[in-house]
N, C-alpha and C. Protein backbone atom coordinates (compact mmCIF):
# COMPACT_ATOMS: atom_id res chain seq x y z
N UNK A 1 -51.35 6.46 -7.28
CA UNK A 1 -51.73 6.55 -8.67
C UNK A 1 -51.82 5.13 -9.22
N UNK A 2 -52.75 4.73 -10.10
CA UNK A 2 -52.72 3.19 -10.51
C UNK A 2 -52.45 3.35 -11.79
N UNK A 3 -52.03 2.27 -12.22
CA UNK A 3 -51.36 1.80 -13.40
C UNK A 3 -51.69 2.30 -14.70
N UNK A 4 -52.80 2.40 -14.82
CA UNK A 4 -53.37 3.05 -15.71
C UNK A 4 -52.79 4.26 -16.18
N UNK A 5 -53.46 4.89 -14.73
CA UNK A 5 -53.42 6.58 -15.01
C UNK A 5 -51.74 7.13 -14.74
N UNK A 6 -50.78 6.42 -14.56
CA UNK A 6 -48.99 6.32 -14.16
C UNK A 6 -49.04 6.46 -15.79
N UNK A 7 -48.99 5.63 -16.52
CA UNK A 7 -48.77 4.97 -17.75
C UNK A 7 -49.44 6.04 -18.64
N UNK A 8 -50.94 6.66 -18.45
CA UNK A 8 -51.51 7.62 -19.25
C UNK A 8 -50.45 8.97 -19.04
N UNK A 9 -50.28 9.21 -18.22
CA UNK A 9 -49.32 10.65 -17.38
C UNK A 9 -48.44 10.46 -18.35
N UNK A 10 -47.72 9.32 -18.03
CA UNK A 10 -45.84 9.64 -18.98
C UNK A 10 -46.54 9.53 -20.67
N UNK A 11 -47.35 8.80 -21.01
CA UNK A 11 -47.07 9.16 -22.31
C UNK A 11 -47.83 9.68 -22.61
N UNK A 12 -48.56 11.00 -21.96
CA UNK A 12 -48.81 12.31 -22.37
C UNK A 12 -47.64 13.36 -22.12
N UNK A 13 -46.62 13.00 -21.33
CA UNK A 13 -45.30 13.98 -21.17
C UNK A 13 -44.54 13.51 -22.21
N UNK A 14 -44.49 12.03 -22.41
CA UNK A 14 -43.68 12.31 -23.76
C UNK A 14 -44.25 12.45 -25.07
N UNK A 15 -45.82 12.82 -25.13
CA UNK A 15 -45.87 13.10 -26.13
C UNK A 15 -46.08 14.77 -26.22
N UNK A 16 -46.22 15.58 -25.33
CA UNK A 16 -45.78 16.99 -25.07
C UNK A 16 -43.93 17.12 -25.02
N UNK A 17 -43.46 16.41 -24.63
CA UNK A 17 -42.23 16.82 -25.06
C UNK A 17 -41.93 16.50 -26.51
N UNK A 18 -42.15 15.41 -26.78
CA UNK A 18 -41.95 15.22 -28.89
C UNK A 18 -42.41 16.47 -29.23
N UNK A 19 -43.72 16.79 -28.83
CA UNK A 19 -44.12 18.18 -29.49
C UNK A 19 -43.58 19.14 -29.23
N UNK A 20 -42.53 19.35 -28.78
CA UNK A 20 -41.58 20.55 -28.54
C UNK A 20 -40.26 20.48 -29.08
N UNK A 21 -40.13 19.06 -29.88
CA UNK A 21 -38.86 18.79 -30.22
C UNK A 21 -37.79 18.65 -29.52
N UNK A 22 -38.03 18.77 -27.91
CA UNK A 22 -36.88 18.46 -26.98
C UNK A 22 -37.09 16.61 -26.60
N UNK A 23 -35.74 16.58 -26.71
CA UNK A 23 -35.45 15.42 -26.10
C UNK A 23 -34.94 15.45 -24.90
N UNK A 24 -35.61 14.60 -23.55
CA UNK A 24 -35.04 14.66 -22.38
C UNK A 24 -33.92 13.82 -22.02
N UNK A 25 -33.46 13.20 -22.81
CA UNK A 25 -32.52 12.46 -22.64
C UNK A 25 -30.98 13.08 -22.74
N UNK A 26 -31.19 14.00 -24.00
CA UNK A 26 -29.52 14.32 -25.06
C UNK A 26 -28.94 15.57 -24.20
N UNK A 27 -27.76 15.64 -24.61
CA UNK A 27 -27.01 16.41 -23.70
C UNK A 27 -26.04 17.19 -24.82
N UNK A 28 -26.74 18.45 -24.23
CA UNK A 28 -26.55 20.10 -24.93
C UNK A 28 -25.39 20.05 -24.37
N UNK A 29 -24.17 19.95 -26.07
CA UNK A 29 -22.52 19.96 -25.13
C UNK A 29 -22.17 21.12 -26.35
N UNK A 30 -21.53 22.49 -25.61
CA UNK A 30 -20.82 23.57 -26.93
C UNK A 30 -19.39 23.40 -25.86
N UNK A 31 -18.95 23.95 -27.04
CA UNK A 31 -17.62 24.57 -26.93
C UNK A 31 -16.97 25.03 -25.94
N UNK A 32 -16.15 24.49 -24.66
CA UNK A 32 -15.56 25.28 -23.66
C UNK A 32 -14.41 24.73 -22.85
N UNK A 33 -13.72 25.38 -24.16
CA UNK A 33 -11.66 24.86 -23.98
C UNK A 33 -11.41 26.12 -22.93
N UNK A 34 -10.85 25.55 -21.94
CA UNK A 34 -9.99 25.76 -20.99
C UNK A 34 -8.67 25.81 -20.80
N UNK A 35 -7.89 26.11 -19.75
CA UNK A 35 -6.49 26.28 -19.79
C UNK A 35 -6.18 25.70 -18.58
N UNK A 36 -5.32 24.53 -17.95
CA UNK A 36 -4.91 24.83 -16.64
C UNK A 36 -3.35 24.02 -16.77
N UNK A 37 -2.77 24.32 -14.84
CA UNK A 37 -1.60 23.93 -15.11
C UNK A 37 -1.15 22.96 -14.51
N UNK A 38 -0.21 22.40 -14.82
CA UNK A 38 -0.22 20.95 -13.69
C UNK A 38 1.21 20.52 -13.53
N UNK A 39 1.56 20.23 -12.42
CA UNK A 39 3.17 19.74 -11.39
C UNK A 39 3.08 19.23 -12.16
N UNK A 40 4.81 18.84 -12.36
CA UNK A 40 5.55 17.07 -12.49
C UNK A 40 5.11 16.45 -11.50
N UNK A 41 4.70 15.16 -11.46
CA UNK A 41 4.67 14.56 -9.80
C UNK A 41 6.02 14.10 -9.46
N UNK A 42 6.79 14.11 -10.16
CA UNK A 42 8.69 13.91 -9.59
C UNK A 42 8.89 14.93 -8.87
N UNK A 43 8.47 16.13 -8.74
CA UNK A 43 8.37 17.60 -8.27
C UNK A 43 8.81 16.87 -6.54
N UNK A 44 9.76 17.60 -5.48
CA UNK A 44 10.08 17.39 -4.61
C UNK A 44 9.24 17.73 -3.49
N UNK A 45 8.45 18.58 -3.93
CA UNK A 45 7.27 19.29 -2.71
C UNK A 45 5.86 17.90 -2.61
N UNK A 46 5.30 17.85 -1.83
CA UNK A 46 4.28 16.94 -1.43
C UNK A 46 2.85 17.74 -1.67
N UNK A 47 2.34 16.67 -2.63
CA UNK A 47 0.73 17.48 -2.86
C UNK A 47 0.37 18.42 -3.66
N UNK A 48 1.63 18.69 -4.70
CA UNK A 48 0.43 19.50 -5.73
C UNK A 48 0.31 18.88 -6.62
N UNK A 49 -0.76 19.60 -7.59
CA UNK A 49 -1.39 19.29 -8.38
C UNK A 49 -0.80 18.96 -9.83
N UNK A 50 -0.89 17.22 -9.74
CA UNK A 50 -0.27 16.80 -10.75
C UNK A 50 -0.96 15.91 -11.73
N UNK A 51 -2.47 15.38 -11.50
CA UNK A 51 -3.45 14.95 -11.95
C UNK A 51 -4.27 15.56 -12.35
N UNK A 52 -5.09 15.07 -13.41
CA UNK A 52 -6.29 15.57 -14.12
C UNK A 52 -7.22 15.07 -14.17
N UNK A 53 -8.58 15.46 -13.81
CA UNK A 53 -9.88 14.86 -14.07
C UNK A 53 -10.86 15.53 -14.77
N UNK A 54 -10.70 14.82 -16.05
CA UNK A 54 -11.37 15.37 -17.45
C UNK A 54 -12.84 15.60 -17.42
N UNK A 55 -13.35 14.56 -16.66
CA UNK A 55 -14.81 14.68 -17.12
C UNK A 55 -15.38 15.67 -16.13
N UNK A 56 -14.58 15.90 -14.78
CA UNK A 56 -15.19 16.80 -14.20
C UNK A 56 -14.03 18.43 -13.81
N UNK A 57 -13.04 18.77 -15.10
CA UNK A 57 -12.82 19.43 -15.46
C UNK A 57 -11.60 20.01 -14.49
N UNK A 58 -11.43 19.11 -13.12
CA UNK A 58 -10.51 19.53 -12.20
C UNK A 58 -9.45 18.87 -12.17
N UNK A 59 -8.20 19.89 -11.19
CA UNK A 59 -6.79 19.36 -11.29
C UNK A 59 -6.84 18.52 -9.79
N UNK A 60 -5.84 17.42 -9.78
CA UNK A 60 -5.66 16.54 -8.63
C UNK A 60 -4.82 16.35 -7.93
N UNK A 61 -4.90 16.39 -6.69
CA UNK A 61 -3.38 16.33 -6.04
C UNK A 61 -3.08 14.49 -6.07
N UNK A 62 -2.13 13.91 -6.53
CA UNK A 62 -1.77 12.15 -6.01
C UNK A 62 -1.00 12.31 -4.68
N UNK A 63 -1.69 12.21 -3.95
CA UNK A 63 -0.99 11.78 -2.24
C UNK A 63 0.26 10.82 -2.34
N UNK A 64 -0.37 9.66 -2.59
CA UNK A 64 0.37 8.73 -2.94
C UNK A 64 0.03 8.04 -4.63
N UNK A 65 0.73 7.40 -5.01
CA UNK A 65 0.79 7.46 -6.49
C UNK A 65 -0.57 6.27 -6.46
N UNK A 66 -0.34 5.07 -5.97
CA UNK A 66 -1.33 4.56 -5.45
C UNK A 66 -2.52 4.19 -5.08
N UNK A 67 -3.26 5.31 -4.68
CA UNK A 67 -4.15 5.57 -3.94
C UNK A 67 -5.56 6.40 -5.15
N UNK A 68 -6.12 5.83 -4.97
CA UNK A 68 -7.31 6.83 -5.62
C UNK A 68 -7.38 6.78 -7.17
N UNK A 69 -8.57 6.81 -7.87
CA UNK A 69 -8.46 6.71 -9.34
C UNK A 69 -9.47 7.29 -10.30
N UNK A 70 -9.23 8.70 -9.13
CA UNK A 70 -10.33 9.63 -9.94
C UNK A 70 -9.91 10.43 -10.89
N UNK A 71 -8.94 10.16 -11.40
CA UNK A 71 -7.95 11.35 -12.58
C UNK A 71 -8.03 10.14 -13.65
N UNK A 72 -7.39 10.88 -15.01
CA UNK A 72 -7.16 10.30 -16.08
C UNK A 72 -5.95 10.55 -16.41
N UNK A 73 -4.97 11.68 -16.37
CA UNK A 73 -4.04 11.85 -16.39
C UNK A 73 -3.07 12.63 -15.70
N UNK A 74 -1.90 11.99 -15.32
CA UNK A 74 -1.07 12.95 -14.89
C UNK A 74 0.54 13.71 -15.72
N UNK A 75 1.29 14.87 -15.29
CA UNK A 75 2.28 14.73 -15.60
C UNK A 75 3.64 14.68 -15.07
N UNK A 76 4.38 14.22 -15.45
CA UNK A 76 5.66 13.72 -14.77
C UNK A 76 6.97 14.47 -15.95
N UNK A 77 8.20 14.11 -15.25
CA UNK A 77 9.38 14.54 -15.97
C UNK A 77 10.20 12.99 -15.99
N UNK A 78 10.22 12.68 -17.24
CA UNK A 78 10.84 11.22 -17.45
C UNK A 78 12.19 11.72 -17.90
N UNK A 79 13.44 11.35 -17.92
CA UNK A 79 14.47 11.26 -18.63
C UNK A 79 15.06 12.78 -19.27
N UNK A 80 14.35 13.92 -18.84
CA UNK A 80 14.48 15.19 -18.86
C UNK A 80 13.70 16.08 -19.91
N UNK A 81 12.45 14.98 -20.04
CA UNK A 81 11.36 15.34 -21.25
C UNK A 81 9.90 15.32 -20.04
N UNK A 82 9.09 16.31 -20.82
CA UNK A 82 7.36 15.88 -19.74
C UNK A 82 6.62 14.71 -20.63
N UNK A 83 6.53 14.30 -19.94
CA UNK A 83 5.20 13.33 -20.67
C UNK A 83 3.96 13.57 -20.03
N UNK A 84 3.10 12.66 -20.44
CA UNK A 84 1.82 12.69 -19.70
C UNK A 84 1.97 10.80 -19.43
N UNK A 85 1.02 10.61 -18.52
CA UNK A 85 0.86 9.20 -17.87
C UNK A 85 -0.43 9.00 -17.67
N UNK A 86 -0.98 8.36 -18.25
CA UNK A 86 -1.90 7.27 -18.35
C UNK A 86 -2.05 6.67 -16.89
N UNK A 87 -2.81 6.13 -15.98
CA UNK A 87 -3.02 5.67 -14.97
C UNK A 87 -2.29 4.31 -14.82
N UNK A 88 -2.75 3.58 -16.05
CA UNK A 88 -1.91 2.20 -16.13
C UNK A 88 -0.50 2.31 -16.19
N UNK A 89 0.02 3.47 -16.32
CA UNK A 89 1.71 3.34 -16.10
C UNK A 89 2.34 3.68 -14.99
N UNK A 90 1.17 4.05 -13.53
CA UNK A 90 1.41 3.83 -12.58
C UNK A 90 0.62 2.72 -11.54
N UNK A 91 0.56 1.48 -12.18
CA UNK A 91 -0.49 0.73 -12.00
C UNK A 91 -1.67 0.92 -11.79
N UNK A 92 -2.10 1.76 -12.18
CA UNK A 92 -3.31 1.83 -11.64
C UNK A 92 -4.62 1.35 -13.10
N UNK A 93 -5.42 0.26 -12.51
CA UNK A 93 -6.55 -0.30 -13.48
C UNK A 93 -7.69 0.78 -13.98
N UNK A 94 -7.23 0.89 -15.41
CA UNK A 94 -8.28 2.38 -15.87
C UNK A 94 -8.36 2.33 -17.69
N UNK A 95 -9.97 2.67 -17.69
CA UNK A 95 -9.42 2.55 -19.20
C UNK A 95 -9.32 3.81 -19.75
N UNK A 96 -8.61 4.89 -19.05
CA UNK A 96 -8.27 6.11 -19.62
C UNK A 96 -6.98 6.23 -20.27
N UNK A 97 -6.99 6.54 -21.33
CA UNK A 97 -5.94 6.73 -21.96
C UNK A 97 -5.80 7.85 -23.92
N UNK A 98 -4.43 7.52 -23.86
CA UNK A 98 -4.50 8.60 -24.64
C UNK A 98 -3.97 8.65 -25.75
N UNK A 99 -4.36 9.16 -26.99
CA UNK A 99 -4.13 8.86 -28.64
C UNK A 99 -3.37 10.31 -29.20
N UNK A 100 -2.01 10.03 -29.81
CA UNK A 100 -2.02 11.49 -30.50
C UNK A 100 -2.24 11.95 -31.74
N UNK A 101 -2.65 12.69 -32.09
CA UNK A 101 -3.09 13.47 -33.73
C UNK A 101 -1.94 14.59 -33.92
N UNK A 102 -1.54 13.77 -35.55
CA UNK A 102 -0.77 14.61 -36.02
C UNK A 102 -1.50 15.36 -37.40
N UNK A 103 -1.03 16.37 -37.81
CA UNK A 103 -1.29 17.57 -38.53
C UNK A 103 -2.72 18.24 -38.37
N UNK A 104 -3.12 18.24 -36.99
CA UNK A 104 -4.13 18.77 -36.96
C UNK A 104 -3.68 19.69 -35.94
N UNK A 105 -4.52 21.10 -35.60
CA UNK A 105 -4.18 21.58 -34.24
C UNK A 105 -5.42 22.04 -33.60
N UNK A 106 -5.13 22.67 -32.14
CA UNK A 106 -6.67 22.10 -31.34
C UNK A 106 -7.67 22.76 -31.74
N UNK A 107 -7.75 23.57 -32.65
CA UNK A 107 -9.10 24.14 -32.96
C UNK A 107 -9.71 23.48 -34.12
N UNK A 108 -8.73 22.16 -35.12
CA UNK A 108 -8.76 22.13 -36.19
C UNK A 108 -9.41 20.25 -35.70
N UNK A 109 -8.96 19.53 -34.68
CA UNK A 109 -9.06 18.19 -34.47
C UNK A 109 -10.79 17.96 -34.31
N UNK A 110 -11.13 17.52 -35.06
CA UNK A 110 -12.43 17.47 -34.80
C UNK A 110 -13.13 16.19 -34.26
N UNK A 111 -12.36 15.03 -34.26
CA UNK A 111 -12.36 13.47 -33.79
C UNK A 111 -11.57 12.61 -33.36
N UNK A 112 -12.10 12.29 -32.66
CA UNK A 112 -11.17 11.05 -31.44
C UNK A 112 -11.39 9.82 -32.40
N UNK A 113 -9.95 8.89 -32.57
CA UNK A 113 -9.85 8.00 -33.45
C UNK A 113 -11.00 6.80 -32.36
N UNK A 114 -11.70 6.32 -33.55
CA UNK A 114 -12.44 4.76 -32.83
C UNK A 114 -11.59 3.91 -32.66
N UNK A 115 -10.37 3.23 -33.09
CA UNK A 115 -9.29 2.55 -33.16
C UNK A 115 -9.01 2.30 -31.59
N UNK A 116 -9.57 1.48 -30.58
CA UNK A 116 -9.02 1.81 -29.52
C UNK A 116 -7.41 1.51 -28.95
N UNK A 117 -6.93 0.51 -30.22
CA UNK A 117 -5.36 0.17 -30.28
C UNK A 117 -4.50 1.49 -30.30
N UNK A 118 -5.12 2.94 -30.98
CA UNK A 118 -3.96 3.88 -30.76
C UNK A 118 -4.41 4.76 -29.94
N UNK A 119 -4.49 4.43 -28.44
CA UNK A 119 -5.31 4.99 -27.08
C UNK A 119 -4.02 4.09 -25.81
N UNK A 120 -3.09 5.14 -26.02
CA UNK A 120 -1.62 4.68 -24.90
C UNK A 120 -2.16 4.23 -23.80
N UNK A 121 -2.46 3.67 -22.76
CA UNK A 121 -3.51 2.98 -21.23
C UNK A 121 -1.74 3.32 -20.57
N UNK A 122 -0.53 2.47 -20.85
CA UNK A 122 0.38 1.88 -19.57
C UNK A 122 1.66 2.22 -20.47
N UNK A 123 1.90 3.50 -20.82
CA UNK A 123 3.09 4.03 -21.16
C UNK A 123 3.52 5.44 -21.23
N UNK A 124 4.27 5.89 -20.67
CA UNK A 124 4.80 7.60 -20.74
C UNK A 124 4.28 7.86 -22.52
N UNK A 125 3.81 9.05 -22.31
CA UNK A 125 3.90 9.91 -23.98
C UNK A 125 4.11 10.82 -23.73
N UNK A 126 5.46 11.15 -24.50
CA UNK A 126 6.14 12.34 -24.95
C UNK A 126 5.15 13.89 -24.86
N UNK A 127 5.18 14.77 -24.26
CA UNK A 127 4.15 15.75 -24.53
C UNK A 127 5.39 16.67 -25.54
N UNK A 128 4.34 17.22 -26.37
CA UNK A 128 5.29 17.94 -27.49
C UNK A 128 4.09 19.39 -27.55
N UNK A 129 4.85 20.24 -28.10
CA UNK A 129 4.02 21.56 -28.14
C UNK A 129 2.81 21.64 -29.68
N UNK A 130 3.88 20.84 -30.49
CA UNK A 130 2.88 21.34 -31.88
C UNK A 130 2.09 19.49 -32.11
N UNK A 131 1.73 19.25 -31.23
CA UNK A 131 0.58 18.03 -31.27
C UNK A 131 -0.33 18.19 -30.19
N UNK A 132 -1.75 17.40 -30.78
CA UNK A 132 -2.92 17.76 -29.93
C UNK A 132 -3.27 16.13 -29.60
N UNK A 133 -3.20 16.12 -28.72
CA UNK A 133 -3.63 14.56 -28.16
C UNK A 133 -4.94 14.61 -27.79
N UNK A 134 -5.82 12.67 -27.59
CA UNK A 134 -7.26 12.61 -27.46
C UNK A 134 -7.09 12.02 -26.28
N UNK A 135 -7.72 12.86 -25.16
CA UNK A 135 -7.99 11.88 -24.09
C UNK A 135 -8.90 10.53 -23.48
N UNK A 136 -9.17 10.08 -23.85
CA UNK A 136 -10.39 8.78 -23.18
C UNK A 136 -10.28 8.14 -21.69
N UNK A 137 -11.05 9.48 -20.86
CA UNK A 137 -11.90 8.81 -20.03
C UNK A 137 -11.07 7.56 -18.83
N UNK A 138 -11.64 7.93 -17.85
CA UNK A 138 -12.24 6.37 -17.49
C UNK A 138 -13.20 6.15 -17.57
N UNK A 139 -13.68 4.87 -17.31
CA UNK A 139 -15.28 4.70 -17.47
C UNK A 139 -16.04 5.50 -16.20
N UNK A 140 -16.87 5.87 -16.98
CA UNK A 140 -18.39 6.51 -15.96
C UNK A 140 -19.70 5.79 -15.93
N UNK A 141 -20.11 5.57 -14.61
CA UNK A 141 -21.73 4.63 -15.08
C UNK A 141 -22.45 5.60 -15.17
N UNK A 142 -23.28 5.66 -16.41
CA UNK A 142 -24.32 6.50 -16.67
C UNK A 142 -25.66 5.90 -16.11
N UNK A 143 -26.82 6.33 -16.44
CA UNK A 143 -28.26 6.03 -16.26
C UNK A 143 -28.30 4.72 -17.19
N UNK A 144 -28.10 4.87 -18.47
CA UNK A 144 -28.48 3.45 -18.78
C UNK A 144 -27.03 2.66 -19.54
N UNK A 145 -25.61 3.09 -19.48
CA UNK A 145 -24.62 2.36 -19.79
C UNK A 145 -23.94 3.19 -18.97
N UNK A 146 -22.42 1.94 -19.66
CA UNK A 146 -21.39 3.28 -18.91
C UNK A 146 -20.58 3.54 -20.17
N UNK A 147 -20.09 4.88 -19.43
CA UNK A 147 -19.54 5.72 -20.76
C UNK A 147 -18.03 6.25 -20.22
N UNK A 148 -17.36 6.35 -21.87
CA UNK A 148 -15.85 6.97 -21.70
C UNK A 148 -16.20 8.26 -22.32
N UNK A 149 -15.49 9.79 -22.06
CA UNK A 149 -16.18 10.76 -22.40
C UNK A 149 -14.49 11.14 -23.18
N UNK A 150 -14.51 11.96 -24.22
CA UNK A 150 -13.60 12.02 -25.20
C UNK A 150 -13.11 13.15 -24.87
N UNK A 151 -11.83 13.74 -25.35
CA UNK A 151 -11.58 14.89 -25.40
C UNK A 151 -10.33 15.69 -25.78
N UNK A 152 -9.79 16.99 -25.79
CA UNK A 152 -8.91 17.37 -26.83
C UNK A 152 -7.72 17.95 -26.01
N UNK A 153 -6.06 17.59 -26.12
CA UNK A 153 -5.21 18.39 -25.28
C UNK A 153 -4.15 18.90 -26.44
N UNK A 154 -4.04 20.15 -25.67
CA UNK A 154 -2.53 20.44 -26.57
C UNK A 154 -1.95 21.40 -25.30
N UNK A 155 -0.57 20.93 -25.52
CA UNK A 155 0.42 21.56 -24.34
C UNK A 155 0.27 22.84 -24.98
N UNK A 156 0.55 23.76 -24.16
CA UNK A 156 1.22 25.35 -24.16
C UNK A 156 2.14 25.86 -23.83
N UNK A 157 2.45 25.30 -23.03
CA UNK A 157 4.02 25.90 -22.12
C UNK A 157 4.39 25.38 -21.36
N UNK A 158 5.96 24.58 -21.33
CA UNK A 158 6.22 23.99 -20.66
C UNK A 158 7.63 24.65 -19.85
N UNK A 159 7.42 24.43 -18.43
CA UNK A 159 8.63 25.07 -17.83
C UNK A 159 9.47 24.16 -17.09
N UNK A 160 10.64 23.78 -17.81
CA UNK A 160 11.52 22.51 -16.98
C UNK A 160 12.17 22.54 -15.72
N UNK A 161 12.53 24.18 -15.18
CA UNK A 161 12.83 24.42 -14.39
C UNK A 161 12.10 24.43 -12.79
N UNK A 162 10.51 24.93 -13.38
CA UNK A 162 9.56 24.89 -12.21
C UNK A 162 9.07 23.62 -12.23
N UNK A 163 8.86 22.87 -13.08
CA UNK A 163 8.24 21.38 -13.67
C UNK A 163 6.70 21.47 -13.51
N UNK A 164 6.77 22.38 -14.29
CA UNK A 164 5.11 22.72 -14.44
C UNK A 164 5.24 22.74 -16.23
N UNK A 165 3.32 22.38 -16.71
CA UNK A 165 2.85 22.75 -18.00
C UNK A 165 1.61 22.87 -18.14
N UNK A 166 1.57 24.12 -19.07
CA UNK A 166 -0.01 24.20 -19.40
C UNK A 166 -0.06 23.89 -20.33
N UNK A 167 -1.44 23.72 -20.08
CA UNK A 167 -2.09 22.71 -21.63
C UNK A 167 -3.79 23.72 -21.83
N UNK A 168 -4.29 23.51 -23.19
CA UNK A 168 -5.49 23.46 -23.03
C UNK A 168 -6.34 22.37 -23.29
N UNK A 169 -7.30 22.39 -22.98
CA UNK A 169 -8.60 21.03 -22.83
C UNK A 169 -9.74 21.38 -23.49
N UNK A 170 -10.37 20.71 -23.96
CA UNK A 170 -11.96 20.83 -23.99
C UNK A 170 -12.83 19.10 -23.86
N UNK A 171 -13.49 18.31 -23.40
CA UNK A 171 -14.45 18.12 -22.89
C UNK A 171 -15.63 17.35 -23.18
N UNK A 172 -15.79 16.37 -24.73
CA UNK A 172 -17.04 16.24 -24.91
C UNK A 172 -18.08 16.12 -24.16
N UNK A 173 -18.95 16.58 -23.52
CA UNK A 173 -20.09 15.70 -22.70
C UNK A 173 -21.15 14.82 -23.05
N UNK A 174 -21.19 14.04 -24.13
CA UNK A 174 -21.99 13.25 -24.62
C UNK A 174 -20.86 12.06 -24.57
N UNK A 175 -22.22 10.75 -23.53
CA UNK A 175 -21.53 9.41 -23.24
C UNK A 175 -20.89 9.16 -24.79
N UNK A 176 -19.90 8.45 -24.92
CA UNK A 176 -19.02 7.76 -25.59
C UNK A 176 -19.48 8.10 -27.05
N UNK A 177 -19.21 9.57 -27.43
CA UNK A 177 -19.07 10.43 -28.78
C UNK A 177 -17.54 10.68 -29.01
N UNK A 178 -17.34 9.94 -30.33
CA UNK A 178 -15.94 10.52 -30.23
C UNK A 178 -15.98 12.58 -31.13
N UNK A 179 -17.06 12.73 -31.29
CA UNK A 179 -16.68 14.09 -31.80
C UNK A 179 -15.76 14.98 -30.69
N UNK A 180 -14.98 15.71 -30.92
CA UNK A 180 -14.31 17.06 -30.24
C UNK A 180 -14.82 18.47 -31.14
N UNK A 181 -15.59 18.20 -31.71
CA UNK A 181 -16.04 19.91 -31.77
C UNK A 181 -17.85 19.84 -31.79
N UNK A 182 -18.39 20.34 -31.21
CA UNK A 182 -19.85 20.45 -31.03
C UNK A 182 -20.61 20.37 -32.42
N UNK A 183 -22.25 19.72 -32.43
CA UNK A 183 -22.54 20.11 -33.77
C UNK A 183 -23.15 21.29 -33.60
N UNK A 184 -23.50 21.79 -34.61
CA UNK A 184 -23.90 23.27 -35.04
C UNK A 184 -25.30 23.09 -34.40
């Protein structure tokens, strides 16, 4: 195909797509909070699932604490409380981390603070039942930047004995939006 007729093609597709009002670029993100559950990694058994990977919605086993840095968060039992951990508080280089919101609850939080100073990277946080924390990501390379993808936690149940907790999640999928609730 020569230059011309390459160049005539696409901007007759994008001007058939303008005329349809779709954009091929934007990314159709609704509503879809989840539930899952996740080890202490202090837990004495080897290999379960004590990591989280937000943007692609799955739980992680840490082999070694070390090793690998496809999660954003894990949870642990500090001092006889759960927290959640940030990657950087097990050394590991990430800019995922996590902000908490008070008097809101998870159906009610509708935004991830821009402030990236109150986004914990390299310290235990307290997980508590009646707060909804913002997760941020590690970075993702997109098509034309890279992006941190936002998103919403609130514990549900925590069991000290099994050293397990559920939480629920939801997800933004639009690169580096801090909204947590879809627009209409």
């Amino acid at each position: 195909m020569k230059t011309c007729d390459f160049r005539l093609a696409m901007a007759a597709s994008a001007f058939l797509l303008s005329a349809c009002g779709d954009d091929p670029f934007s990314v159709k993100w609704v509503a879809d909070p989840d539930t899952v559950q996740l080890y202490a990694l202090s837990r004495p058994e080897p290999n379960l699932l004590s990591a989280f990977d937000f943007y692609n919605r799955v739980p992680k086993r840490l082999e070694a604490v070390g090793t690998g840095n496809q999660w954003d968060l894990v949870v642990d039992v500090r001092d006889g409380r759960f927290v959640w951990l940030p990657p950087g508080t097990l050394g590991i280089s990430s800019d995922a981390g996590l902000a908490t919101l008070e008097g809101v609850t998870f159906e009610t939080a509708d935004r991830a603070p821009a402030d990236t100073a109150r986004y914990v990277k390299d310290e235990p946080v307290p997980v508590h039942l009646d707060r909804v924390y913002v997760i941020r990501t590690r970075r993702f390379r997109g098509s034309f930047s890279t992006c941190n993808y936002y998103g919403k936690i609130g514990a549900l149940e925590m069991d000290p004995i099994a050293g397990t907790i559920r939480f629920q999640f939801d997800v933004n999928r639009v690169c580096n939006s801090l909204d947590l609730i879809p627009p209409d």
